[in-house]
Protein backbone atom coordinates (compact mmCIF):
# COMPACT_ATOMS: atom_id res chain seq x y z
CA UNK A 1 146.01 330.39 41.16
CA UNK A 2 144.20 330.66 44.17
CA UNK A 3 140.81 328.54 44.26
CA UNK A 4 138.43 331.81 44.87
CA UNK A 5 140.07 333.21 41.64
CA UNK A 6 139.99 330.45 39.35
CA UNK A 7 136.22 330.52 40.19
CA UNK A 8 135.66 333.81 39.56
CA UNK A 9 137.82 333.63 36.53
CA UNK A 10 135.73 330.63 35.37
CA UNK A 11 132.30 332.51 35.64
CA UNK A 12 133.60 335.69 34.17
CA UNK A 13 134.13 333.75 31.08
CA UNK A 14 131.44 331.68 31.40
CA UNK A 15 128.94 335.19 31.55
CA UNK A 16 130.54 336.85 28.87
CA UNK A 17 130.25 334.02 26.41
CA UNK A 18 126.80 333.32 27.32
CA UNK A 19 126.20 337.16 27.07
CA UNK A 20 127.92 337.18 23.57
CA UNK A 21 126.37 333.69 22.08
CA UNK A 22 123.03 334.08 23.16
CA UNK A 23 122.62 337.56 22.73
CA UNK A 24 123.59 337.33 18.81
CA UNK A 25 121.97 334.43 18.57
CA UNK A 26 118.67 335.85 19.92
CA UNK A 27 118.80 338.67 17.74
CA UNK A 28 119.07 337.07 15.07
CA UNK A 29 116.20 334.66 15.85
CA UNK A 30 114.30 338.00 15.93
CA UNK A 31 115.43 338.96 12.64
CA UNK A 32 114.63 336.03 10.92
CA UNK A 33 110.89 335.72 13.04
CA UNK A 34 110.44 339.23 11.59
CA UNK A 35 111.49 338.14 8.18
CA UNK A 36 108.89 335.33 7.67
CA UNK A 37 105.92 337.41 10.02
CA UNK A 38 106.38 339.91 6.70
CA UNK A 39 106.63 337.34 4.23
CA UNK A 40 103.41 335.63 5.80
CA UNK A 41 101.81 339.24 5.91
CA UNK A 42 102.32 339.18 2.18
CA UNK A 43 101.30 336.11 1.16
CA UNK A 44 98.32 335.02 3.30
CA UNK A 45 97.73 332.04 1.02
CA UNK A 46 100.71 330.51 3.21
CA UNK A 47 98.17 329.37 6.13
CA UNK A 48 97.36 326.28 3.25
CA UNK A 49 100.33 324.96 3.63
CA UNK A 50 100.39 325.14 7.71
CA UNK A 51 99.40 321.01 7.61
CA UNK A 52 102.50 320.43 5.64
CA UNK A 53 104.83 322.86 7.86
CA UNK A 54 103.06 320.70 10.50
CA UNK A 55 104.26 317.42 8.88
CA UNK A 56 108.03 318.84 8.49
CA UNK A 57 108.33 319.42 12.60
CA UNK A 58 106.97 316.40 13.34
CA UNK A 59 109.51 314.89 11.80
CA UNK A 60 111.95 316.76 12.32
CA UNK A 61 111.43 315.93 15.92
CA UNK A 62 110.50 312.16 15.67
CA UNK A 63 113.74 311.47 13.74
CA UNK A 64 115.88 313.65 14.01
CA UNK A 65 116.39 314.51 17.55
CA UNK A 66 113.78 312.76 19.23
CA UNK A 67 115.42 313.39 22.66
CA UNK A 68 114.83 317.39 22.30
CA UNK A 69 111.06 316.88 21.62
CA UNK A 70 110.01 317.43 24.94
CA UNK A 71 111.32 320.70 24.85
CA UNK A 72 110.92 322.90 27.60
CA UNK A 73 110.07 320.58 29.84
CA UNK A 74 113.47 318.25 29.12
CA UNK A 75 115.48 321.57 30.17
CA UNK A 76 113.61 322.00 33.15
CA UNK A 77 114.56 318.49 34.08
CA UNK A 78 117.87 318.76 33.99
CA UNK A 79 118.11 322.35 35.89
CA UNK A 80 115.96 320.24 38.72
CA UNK A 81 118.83 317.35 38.50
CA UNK A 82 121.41 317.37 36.12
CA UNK A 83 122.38 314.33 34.30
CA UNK A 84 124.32 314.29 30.58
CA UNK A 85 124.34 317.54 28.55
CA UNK A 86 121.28 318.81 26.59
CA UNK A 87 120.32 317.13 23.27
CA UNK A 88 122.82 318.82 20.53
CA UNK A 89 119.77 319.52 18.54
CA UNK A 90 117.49 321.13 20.81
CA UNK A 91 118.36 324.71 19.97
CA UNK A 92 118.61 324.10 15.93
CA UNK A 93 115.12 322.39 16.06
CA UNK A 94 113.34 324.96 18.46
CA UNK A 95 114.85 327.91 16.08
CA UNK A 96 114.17 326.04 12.66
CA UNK A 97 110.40 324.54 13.56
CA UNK A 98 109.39 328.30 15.38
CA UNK A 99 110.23 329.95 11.99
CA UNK A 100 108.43 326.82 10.33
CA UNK A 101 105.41 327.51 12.40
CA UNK A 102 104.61 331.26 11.90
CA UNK A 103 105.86 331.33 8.31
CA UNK A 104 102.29 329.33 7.42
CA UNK A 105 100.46 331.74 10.43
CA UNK A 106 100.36 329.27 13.69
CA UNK A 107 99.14 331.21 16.61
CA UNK A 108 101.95 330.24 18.69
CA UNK A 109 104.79 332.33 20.53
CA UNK A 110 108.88 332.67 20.73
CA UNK A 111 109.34 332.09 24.41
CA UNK A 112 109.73 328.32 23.89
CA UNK A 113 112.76 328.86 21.50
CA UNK A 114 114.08 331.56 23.45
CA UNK A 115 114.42 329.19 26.79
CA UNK A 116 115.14 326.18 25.00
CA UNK A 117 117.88 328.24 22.93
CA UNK A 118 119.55 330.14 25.86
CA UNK A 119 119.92 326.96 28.04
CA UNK A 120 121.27 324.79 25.05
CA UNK A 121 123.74 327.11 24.16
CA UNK A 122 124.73 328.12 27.90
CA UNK A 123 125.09 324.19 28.12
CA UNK A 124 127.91 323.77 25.15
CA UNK A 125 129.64 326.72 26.43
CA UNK A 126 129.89 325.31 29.85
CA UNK A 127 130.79 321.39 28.67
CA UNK A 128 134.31 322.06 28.67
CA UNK A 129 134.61 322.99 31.82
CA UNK A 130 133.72 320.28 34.12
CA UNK A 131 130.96 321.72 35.70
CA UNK A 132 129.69 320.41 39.04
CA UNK A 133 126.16 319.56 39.27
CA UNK A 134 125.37 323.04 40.78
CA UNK A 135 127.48 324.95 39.02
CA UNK A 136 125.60 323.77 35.90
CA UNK A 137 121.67 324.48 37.23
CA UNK A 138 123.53 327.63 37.65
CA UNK A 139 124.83 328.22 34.07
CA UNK A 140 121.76 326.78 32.53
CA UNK A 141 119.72 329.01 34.30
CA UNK A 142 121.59 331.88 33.36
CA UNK A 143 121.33 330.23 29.75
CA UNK A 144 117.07 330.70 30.03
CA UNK A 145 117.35 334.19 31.63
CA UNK A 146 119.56 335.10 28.72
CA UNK A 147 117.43 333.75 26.36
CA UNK A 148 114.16 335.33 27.67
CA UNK A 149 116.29 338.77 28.17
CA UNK A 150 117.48 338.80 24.41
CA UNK A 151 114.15 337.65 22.89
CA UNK A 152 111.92 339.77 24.87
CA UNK A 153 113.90 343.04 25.77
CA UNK A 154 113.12 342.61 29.65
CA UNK A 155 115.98 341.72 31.76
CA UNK A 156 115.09 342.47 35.00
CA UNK A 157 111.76 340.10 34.17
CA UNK A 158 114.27 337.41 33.15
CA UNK A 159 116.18 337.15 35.55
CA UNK A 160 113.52 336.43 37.76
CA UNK A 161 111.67 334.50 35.71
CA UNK A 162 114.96 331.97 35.21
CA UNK A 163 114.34 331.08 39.33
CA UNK A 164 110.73 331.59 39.41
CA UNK A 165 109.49 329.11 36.63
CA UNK A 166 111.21 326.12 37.96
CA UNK A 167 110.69 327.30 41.58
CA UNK A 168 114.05 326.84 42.24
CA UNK A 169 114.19 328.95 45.96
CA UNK A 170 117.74 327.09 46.84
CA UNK A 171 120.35 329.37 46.09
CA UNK A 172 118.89 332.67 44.79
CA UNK A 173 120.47 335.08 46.79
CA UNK A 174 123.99 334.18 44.51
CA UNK A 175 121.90 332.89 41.47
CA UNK A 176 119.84 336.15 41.12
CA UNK A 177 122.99 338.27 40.47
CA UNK A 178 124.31 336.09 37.84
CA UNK A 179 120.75 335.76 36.12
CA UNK A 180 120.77 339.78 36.08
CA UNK A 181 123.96 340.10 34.67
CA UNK A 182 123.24 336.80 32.26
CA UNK A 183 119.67 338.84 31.16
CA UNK A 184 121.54 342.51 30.81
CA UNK A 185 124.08 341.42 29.00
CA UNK A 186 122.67 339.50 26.02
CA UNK A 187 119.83 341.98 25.49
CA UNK A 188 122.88 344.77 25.31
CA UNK A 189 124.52 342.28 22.78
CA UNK A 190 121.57 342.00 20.81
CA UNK A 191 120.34 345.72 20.60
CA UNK A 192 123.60 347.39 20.70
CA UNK A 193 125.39 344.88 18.83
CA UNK A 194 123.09 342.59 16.55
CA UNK A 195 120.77 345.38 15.89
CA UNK A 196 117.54 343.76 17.76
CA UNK A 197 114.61 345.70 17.46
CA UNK A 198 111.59 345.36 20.73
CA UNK A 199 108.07 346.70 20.38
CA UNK A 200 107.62 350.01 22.58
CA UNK A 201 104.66 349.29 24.98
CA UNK A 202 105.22 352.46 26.77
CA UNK A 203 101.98 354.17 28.09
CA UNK A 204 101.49 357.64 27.41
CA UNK A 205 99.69 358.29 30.63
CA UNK A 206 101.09 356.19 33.26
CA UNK A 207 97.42 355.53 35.93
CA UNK A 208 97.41 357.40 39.22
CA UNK A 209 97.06 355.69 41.79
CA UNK A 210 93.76 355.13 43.75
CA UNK A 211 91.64 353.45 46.05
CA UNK A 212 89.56 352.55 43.78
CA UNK A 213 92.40 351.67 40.68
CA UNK A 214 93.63 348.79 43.26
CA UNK A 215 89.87 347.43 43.52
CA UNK A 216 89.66 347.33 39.73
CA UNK A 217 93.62 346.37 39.16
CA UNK A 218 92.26 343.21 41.59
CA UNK A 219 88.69 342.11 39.72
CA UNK A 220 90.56 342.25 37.01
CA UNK A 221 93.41 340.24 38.25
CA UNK A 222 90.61 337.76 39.01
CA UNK A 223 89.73 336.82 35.91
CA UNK A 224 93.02 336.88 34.06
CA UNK A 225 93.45 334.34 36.74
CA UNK A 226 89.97 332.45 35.47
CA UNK A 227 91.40 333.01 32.07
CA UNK A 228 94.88 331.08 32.60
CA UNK A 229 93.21 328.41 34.94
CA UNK A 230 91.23 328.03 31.82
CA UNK A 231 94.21 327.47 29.26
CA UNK A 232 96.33 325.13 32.43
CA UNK A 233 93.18 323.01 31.80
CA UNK A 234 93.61 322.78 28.31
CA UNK A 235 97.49 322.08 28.73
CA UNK A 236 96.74 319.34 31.32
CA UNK A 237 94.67 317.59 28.88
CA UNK A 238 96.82 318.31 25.89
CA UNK A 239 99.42 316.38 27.69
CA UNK A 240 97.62 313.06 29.06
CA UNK A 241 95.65 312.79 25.59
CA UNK A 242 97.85 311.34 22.85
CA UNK A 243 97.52 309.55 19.81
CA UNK A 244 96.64 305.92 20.44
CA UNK A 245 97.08 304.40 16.74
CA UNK A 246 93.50 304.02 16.01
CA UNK A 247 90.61 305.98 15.80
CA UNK A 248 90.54 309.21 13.34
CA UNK A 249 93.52 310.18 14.18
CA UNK A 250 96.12 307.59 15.34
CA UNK A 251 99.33 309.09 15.00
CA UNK A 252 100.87 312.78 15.87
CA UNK A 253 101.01 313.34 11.62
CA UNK A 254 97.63 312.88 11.48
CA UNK A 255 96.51 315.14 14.25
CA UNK A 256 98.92 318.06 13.36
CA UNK A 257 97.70 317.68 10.02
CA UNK A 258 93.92 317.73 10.47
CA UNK A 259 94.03 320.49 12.69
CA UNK A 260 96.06 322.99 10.90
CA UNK A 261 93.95 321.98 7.73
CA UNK A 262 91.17 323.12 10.20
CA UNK A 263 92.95 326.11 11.49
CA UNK A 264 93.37 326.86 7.87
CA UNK A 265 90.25 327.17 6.74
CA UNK A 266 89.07 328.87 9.83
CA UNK A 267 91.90 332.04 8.87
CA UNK A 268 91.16 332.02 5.51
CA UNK A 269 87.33 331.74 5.45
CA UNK A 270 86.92 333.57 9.11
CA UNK A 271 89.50 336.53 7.93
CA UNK A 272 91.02 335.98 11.09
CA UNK A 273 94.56 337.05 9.64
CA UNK A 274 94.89 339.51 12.74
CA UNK A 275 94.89 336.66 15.10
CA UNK A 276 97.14 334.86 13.84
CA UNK A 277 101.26 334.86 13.93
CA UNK A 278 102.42 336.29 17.60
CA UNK A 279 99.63 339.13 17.36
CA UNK A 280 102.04 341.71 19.02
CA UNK A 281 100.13 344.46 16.76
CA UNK A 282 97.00 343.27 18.02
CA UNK A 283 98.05 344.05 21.59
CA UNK A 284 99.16 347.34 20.59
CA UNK A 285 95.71 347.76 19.08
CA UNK A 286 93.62 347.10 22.16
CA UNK A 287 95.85 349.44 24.00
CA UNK A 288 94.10 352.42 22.12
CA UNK A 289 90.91 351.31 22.07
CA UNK A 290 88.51 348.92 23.32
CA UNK A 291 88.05 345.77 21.73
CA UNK A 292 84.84 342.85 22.60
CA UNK A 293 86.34 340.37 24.97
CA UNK A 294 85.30 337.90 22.04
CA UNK A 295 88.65 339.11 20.69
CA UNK A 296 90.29 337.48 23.52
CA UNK A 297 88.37 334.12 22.81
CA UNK A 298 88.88 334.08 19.60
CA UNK A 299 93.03 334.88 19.83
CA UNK A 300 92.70 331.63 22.71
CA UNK A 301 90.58 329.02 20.52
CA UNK A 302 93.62 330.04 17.67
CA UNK A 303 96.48 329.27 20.18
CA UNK A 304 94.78 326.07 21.55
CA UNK A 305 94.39 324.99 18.03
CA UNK A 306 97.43 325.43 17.27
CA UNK A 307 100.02 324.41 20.72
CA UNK A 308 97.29 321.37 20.96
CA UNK A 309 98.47 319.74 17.89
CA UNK A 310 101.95 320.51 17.92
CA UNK A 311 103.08 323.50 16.49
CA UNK A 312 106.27 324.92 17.92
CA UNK A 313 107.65 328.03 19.54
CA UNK A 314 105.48 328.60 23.08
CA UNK A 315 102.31 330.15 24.05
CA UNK A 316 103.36 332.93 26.17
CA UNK A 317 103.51 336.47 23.25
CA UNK A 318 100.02 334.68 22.76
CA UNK A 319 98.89 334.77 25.97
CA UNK A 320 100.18 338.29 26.45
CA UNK A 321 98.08 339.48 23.48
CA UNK A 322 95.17 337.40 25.05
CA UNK A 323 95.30 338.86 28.21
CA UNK A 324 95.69 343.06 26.66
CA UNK A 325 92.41 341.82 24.42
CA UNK A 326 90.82 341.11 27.69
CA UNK A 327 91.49 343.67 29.53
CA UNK A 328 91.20 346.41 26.68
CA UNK A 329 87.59 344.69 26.77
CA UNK A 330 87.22 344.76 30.19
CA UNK A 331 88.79 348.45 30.58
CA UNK A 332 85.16 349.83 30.25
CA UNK A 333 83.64 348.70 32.95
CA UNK A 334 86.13 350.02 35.64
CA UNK A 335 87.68 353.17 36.34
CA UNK A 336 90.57 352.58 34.76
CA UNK A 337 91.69 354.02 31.06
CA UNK A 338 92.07 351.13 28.38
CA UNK A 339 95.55 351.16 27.98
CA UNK A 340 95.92 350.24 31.99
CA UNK A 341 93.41 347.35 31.72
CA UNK A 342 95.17 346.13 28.34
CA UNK A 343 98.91 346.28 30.16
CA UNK A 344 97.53 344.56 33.59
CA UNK A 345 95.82 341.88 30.90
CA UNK A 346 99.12 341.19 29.45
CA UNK A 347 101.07 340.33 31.98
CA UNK A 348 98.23 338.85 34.12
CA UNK A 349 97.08 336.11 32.32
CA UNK A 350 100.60 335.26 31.91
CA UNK A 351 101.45 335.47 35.74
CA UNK A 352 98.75 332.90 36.17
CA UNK A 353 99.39 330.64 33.39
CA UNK A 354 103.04 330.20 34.37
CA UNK A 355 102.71 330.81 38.39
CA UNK A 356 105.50 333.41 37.72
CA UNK A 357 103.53 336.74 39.82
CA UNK A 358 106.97 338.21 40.37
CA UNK A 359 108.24 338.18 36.83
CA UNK A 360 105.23 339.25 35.67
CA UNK A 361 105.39 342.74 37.83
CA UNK A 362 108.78 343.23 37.01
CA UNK A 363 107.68 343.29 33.22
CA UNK A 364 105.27 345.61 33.92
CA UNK A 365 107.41 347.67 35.28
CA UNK A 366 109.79 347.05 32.21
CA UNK A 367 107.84 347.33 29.27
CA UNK A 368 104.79 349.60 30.31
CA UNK A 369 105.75 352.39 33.42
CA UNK A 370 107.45 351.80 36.84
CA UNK A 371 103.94 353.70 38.28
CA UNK A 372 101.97 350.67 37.05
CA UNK A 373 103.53 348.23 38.99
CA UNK A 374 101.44 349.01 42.26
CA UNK A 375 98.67 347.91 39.71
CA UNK A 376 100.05 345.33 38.33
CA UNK A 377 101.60 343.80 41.47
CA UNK A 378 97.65 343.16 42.29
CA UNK A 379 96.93 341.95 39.11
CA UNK A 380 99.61 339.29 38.96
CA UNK A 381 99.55 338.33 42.56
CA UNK A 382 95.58 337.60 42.30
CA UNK A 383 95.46 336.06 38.81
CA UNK A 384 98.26 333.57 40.13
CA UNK A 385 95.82 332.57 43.58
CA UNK A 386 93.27 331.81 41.13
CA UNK A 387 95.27 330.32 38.27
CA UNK A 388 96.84 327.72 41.44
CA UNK A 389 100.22 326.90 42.23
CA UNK A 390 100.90 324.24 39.13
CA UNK A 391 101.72 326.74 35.89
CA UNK A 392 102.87 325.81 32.33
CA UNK A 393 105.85 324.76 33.50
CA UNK A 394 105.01 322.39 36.44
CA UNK A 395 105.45 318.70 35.70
């Protein structure tokens, strides 16, 4: 077989099994995450036993695959320069500690597991095949854009995302196709297939455009960007503070525990049940009416509780639902109708936070209208200048 076809045969199996593994196993991540949102729905009394759940995923991590614990950031490292294959029980813990986490009400997200997932799984199907260095950024990149395509229903943004959030600007003319068909192809697997269901953001009147709805679309990209520069700073000292052994709280146990004992008693007491889980309702909420930007803070203090002590699954559904709060607060005092200001808020603050302007537009376009990405191509662009360069996923 001639070497140009073995290649191509190699990646055409290589796609479709991605396409086929990750898409069915994204869906049913989804089914199960909206298995235990219900179950916590019914049972609010869960949120008590958050410090336990806690416990349980800190050692799950600690001893049972303490080489997957830095998560994201381990993948990145090996799409940047690959070395041996991903930890075998990165995907199982991710999955397992995510469902963990909002079955006692964390405030955390899904797009951790749905990276971490795609790229480990991308990774086993390609170990047989003696991939070269390159050709296995390639595949695990394909893995993440996968992942984020099945999890999130948007796989134009995740393609795009997959080279944007490592900056990886080597390559993407060839890359970008195989992230695209990587990001189509498990989200058809897991809709048409697997029976995944995605949340309809779709605005009922889609913003004409103005003069004056760019001005707006760009004070309000502003202070999304405020907004993430605001949670990177939280992230940058979440990860040079750790536990030192003494003091209140010595070891990670104790400081998961503590703090979703506090986080606890601030749902229960607070009746903050609405900010808790992913808040995906909440964002459809603000879309229909304005909410206080206090809404926002209160959905960010939540998150920070919870991603600060350790609580798995991400912080980006979060930070979309604290960016719509936002701008659904903020919606009033422009010319623009709520809805707009909520969908720029959603994927602002998440353009900023991750330095990802471009995927962030392309969702736009995705889940809200193709007439708001003028809009939101503002939004994004400015919330990123102000955010800076270094995002959640920088080193």
């Amino acid at each position: 077989m001639p070497p140009s076809a073995s290649i191509l045969l190699r990646w055409l199996t290589l796609l479709v099994g991605v396409c086929f593994v990750v898409g069915a196993a994204g869906a049913g991540f989804l089914h199960a995450l909206a298995w235990v949102g219900r179950t916590f729905e019914a049972h609010i009394w869960l949120v008590w036993l958050l410090p336990f759940l806690g416990l349980a995923m800190t050692w799950i991590y600690a001893r049972l695959t303490p080489t997957s614990a830095g998560g994201v950031r381990t993948l990145i490292a090996q799409i940047r320069s690959p070395g041996g294959p991903l930890p075998l029980g990165m995907g199982p813990a991710i999955i397992g500690t995510t469902l963990l986490s909002h079955l006692g009400g964390a405030s955390v997200g899904r797009e951790g597991t749905a990276l971490q997932m795609g790229g480990a799984l991308a990774d086993r199907l390609g170990g047989p095949w003696r991939l070269s260095d390159e050709e296995r950024r390639t595949l695990l990149i394909c893995g993440v854009s996968a992942g984020f395509g099945a999890v999130f229903g948007t796989p134009y943004a995740a393609a795009v995302f997959a080279l944007e959030f490592v900056r990886l600007t080597a390559g993407w003319w060839y890359r970008l196709p195989l992230c695209l068909l990587a990001g189509l192809g498990a989200d058809a697997v897991g809709r048409h297939l697997c029976g995944a269901v995605h949340t309809d953001f779709r605005l009922i009147l889609p913003p004409d455009l103005t003069v004056a709805g760019f001005l707006w679309a760009g004070a309000l990209g502003l202070t999304f960007g405020l907004v993430a520069r605001t949670y990177l700073a939280f992230v940058t000292f979440n990860r040079t503070w750790k536990p030192t052994g003494h003091g209140p709280l010595p070891t990670p146990y104790h400081v998961i525990f503590v703090v979703g004992l506090l986080y606890a008693g601030l749902v229960w007491f607070g009746q903050l049940t609405p900010f808790t889980g992913l808040g995906i309702d909440l964002a459809q909420d603000v879309a229909q009416y304005p909410v206080s930007p206090l809404v926002a803070a209160l959905k960010f203090l939540l998150t920070a509780l919870c991603i600060g002590a350790g609580f798995r699954g991400g912080e980006v559904t979060p930070l979309f639902v604290i960016g719509a709060c936002l701008g659904s607060g903020l919606a009033d005092l422009t010319a623009l109708p709520v809805a707009v200001g909520a969908a720029l808020g959603f994927v602002g603050v998440f353009a900023g936070a991750g330095a990802v302007p471009i995927a962030g537009t392309i969702m736009a376009c995705e889940l809200f209208d193709p007439r708001l990405t003028p809009y939101a191509a503002v939004a994004c662009a400015l919330s990123w200048l102000v955010a800076g360069r270094r995002g959640l996923y920088s080193e």
